[in-house]
PDB file of N, CA and C in Angstrom:
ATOM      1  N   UNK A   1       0.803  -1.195   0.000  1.00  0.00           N
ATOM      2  CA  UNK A   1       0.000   0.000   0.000  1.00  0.00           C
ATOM      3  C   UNK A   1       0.845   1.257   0.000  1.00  0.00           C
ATOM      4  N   UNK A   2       2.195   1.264   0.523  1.00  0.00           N
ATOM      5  CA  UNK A   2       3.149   2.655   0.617  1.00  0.00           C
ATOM      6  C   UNK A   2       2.569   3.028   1.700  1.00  0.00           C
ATOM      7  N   UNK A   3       2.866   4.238   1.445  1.00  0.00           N
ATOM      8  CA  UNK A   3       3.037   5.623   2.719  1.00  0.00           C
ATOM      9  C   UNK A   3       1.482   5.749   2.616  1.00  0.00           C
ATOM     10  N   UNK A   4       0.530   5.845   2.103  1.00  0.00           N
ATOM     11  CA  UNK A   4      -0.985   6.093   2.696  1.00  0.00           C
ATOM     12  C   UNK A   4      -1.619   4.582   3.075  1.00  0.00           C
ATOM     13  N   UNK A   5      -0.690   3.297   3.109  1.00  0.00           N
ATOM     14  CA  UNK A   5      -1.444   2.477   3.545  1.00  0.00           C
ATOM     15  C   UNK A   5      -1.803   2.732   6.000  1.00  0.00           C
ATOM     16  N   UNK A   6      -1.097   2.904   6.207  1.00  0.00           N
ATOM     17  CA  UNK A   6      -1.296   2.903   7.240  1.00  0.00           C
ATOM     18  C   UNK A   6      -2.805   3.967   7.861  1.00  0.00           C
ATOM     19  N   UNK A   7      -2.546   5.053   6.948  1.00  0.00           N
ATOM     20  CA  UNK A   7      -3.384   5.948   6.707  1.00  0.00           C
ATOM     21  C   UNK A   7      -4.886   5.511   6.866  1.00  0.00           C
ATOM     22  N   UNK A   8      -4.786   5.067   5.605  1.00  0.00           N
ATOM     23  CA  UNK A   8      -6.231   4.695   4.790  1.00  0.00           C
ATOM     24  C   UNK A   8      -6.505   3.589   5.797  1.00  0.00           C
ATOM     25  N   UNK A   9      -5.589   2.643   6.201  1.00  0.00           N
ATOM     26  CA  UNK A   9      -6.431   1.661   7.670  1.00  0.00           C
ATOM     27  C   UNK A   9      -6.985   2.064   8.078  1.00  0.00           C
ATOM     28  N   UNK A  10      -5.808   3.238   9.400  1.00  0.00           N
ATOM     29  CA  UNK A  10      -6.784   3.683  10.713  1.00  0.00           C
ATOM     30  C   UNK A  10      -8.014   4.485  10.397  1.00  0.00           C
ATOM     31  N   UNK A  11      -7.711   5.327   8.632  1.00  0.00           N
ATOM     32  CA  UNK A  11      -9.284   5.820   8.556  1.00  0.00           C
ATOM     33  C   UNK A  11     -10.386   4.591   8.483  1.00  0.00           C
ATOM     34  N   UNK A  12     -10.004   3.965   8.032  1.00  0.00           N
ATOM     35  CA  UNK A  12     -11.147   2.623   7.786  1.00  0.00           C
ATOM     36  C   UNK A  12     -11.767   2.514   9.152  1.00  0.00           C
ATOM     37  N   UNK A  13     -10.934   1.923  10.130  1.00  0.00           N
ATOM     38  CA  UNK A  13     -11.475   1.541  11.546  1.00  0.00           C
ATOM     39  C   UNK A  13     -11.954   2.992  11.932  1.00  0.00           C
ATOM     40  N   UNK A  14     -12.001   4.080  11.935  1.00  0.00           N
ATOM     41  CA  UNK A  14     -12.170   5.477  12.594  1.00  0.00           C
ATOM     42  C   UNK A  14     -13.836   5.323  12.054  1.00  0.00           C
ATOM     43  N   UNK A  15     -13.998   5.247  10.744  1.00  0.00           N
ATOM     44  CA  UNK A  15     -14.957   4.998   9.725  1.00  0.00           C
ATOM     45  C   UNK A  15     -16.013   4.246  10.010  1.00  0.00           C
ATOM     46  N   UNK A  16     -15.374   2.630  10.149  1.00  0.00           N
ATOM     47  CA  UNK A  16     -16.451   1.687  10.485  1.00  0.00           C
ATOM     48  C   UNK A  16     -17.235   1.967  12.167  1.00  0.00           C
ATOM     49  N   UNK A  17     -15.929   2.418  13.234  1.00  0.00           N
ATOM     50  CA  UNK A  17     -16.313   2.643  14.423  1.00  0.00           C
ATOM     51  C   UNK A  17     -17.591   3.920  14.957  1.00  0.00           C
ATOM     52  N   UNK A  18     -17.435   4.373  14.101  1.00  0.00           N
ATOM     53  CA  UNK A  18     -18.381   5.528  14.042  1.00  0.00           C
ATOM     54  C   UNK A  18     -19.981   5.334  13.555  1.00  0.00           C
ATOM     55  N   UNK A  19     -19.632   4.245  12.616  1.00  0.00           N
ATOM     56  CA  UNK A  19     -21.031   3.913  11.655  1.00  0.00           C
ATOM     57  C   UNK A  19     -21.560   2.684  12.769  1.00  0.00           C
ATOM     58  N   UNK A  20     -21.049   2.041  13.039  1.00  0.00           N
ATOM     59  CA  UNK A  20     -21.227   1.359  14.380  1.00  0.00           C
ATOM     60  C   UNK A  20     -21.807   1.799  15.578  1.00  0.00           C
ATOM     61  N   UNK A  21     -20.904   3.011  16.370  1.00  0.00           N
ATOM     62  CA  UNK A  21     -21.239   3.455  17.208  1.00  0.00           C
ATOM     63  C   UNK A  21     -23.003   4.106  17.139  1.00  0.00           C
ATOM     64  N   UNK A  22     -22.914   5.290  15.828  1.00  0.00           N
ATOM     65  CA  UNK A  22     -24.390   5.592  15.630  1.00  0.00           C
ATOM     66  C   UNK A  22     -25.353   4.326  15.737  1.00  0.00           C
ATOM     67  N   UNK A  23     -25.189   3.053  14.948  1.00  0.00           N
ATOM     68  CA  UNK A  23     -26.322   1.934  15.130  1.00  0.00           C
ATOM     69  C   UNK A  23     -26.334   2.084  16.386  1.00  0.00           C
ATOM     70  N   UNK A  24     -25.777   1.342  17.483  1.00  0.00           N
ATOM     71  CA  UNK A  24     -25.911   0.813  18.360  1.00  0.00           C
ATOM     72  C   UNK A  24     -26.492   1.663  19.398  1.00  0.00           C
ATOM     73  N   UNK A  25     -26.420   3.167  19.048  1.00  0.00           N
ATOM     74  CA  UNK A  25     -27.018   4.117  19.950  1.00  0.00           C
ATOM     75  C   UNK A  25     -28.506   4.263  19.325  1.00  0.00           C
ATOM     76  N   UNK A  26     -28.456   4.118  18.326  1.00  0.00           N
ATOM     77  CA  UNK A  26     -30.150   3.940  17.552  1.00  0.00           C
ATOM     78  C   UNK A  26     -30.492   3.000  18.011  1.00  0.00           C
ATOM     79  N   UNK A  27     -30.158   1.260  18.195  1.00  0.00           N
ATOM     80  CA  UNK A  27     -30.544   0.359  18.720  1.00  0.00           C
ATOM     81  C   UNK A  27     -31.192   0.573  20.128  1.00  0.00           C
ATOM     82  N   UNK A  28     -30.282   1.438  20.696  1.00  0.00           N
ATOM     83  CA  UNK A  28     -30.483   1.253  22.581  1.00  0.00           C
ATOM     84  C   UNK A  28     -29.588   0.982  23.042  1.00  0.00           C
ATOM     85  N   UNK A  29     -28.747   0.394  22.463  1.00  0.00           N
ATOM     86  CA  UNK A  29     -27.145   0.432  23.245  1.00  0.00           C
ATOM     87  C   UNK A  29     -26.239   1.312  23.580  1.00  0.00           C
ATOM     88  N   UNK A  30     -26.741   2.661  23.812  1.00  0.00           N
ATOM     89  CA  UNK A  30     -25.324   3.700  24.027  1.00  0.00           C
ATOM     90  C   UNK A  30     -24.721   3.251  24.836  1.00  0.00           C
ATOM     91  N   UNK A  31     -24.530   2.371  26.350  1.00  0.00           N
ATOM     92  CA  UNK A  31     -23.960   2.377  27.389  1.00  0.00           C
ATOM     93  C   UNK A  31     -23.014   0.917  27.097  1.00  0.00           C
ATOM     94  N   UNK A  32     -23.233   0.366  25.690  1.00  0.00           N
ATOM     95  CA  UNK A  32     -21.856  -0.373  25.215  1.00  0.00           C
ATOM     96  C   UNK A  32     -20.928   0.644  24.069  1.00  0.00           C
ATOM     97  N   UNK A  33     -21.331   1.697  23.480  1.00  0.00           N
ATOM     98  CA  UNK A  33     -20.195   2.293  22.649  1.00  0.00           C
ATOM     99  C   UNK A  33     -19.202   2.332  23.073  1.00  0.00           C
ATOM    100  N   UNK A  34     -18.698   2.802  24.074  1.00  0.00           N
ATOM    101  CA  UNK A  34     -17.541   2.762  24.804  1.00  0.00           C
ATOM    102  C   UNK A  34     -16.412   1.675  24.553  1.00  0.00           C
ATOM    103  N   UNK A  35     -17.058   0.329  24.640  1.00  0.00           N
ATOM    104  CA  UNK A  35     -16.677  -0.842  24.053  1.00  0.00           C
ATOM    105  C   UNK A  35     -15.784  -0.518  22.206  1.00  0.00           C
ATOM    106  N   UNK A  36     -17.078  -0.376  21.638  1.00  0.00           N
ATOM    107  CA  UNK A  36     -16.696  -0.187  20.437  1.00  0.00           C
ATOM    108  C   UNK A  36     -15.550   0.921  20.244  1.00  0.00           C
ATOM    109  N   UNK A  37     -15.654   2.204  20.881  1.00  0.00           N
ATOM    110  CA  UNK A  37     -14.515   2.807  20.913  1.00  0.00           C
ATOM    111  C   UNK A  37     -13.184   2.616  21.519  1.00  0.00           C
ATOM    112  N   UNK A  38     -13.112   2.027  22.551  1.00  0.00           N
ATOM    113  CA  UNK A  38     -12.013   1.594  23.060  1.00  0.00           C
ATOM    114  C   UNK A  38     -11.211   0.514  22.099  1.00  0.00           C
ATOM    115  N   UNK A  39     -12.110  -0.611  21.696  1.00  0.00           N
ATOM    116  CA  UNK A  39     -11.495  -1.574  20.281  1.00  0.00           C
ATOM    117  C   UNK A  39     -11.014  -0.741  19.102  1.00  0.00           C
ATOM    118  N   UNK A  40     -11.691   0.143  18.963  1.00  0.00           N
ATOM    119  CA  UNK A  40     -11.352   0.499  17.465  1.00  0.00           C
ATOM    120  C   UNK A  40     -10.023   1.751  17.591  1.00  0.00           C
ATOM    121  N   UNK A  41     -10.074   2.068  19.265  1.00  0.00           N
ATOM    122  CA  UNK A  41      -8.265   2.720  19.623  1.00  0.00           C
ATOM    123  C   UNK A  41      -7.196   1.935  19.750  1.00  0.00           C
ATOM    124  N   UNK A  42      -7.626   0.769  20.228  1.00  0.00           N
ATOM    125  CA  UNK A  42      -6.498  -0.250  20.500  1.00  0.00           C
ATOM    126  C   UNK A  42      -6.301  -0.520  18.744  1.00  0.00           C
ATOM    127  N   UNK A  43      -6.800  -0.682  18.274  1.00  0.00           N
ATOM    128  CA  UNK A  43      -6.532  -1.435  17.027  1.00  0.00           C
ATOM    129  C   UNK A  43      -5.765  -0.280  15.771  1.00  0.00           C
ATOM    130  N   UNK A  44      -6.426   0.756  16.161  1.00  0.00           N
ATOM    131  CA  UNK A  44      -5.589   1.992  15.673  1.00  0.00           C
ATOM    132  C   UNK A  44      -4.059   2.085  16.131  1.00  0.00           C
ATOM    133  N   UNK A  45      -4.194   2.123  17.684  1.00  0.00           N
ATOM    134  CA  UNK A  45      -2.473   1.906  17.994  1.00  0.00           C
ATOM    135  C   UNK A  45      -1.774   0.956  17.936  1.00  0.00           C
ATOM    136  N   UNK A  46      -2.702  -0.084  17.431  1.00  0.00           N
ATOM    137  CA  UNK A  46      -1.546  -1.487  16.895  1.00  0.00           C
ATOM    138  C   UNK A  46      -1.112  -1.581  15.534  1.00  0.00           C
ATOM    139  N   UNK A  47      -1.837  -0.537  14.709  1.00  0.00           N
ATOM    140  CA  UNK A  47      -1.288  -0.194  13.352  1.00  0.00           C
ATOM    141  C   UNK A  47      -0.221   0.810  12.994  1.00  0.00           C
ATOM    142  N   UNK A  48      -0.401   1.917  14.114  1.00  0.00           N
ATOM    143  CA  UNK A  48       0.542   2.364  13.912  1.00  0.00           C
ATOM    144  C   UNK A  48       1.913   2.294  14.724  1.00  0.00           C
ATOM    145  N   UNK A  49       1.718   1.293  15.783  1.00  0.00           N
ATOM    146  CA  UNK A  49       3.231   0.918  16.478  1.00  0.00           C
ATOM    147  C   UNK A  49       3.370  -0.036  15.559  1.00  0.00           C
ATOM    148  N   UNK A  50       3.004  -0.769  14.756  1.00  0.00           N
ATOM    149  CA  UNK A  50       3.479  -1.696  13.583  1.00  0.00           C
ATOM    150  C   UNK A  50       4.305  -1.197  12.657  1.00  0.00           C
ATOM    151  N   UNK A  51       3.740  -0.217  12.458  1.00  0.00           N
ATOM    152  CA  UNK A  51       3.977   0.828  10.793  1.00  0.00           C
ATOM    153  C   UNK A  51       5.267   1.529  11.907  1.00  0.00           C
ATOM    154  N   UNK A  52       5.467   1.739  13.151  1.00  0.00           N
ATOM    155  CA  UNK A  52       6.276   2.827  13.241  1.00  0.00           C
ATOM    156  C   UNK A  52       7.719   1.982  13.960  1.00  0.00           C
ATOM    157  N   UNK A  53       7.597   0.031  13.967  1.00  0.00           N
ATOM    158  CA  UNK A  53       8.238  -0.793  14.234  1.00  0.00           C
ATOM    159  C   UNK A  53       9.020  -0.548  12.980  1.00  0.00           C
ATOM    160  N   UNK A  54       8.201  -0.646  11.753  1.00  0.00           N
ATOM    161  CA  UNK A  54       8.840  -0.925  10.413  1.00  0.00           C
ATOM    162  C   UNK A  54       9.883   0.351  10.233  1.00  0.00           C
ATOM    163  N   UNK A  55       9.249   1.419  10.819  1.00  0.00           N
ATOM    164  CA  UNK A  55      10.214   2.312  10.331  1.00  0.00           C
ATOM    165  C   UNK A  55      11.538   2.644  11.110  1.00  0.00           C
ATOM    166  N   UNK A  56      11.558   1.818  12.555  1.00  0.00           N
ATOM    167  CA  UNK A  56      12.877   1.643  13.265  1.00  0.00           C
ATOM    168  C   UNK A  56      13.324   1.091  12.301  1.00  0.00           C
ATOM    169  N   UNK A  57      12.709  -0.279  12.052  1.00  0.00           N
ATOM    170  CA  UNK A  57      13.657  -1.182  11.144  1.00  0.00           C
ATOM    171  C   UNK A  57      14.330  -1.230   9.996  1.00  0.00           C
ATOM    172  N   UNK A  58      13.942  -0.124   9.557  1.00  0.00           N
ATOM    173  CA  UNK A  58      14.387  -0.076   8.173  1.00  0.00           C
ATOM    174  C   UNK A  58      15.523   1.212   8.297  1.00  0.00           C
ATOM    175  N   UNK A  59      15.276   2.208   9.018  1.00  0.00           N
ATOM    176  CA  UNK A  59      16.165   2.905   9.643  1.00  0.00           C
ATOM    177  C   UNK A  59      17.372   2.623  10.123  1.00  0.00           C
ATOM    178  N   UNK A  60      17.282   1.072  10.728  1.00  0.00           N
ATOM    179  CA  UNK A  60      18.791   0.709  11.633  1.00  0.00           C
ATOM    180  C   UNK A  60      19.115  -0.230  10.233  1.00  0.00           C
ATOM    181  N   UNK A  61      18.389  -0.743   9.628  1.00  0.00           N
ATOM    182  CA  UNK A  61      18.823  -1.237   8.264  1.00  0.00           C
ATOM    183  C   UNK A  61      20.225  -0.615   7.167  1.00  0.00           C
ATOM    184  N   UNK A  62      19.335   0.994   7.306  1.00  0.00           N
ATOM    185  CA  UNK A  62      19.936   1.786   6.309  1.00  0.00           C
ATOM    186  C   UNK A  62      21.668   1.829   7.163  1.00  0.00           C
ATOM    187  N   UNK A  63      21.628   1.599   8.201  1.00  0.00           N
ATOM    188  CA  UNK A  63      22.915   2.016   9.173  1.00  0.00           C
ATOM    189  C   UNK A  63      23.804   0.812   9.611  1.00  0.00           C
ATOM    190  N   UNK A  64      23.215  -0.397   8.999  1.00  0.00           N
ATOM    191  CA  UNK A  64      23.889  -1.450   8.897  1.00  0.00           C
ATOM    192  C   UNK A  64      23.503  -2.284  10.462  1.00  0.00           C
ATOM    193  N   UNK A  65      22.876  -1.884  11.474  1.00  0.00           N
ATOM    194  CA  UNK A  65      22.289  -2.506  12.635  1.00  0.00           C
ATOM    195  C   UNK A  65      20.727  -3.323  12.102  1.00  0.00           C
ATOM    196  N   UNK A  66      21.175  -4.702  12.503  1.00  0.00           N
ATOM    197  CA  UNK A  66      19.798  -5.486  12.155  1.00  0.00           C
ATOM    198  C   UNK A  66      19.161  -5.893  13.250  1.00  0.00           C
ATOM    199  N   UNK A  67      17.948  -5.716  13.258  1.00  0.00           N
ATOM    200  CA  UNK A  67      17.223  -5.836  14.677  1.00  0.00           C
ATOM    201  C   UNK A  67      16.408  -7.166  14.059  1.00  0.00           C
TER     202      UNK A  67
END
C-alpha cells in the first residue's frame, strides 16, 4: 500500500467505528459504545506501532544494525 497504507487503515477503523457506534445508539445500546470505541483505539495503535516498528527497522537497516 506505501506511505498512505497505514493511513487509509486507521481511517477505515475510525470509519467503520463511528457507523457502528451511531447503530448501536439507535438500537439502545449507548452504554456499550464505549466498548466499540475503546477496540477500534487499540486497534488503531496497533497499526501504527506496527507501521512505526517498520520504520525503526528499516532505519537501523539503512545504518547497517539489524534488529
Amino acid at each position: 500500500m506505501g506511505v498512505l497504507g497505514p493511513v487509509l487503515q486507521i481511517a477505515g477503523i475510525a470509519l467503520g467505528s463511528e457507523v457502528i457506534s451511531k447503530l448501536m445508539e439507535e438500537m439502545g445500546h449507548g452504554g456499550k459504545v464505549v466498548f466499540v470505541k475503546v477496540i477500534s483505539y487499540v486497534a488503531g495503535a496497533y497499526i501504527a506501532l506496527d507501521y512505526w516498528w517498520q520504520g525503526v527497522r528499516y532505519v537501523a537497516h539503512m545504518f547497517g544494525v539489524h534488529i
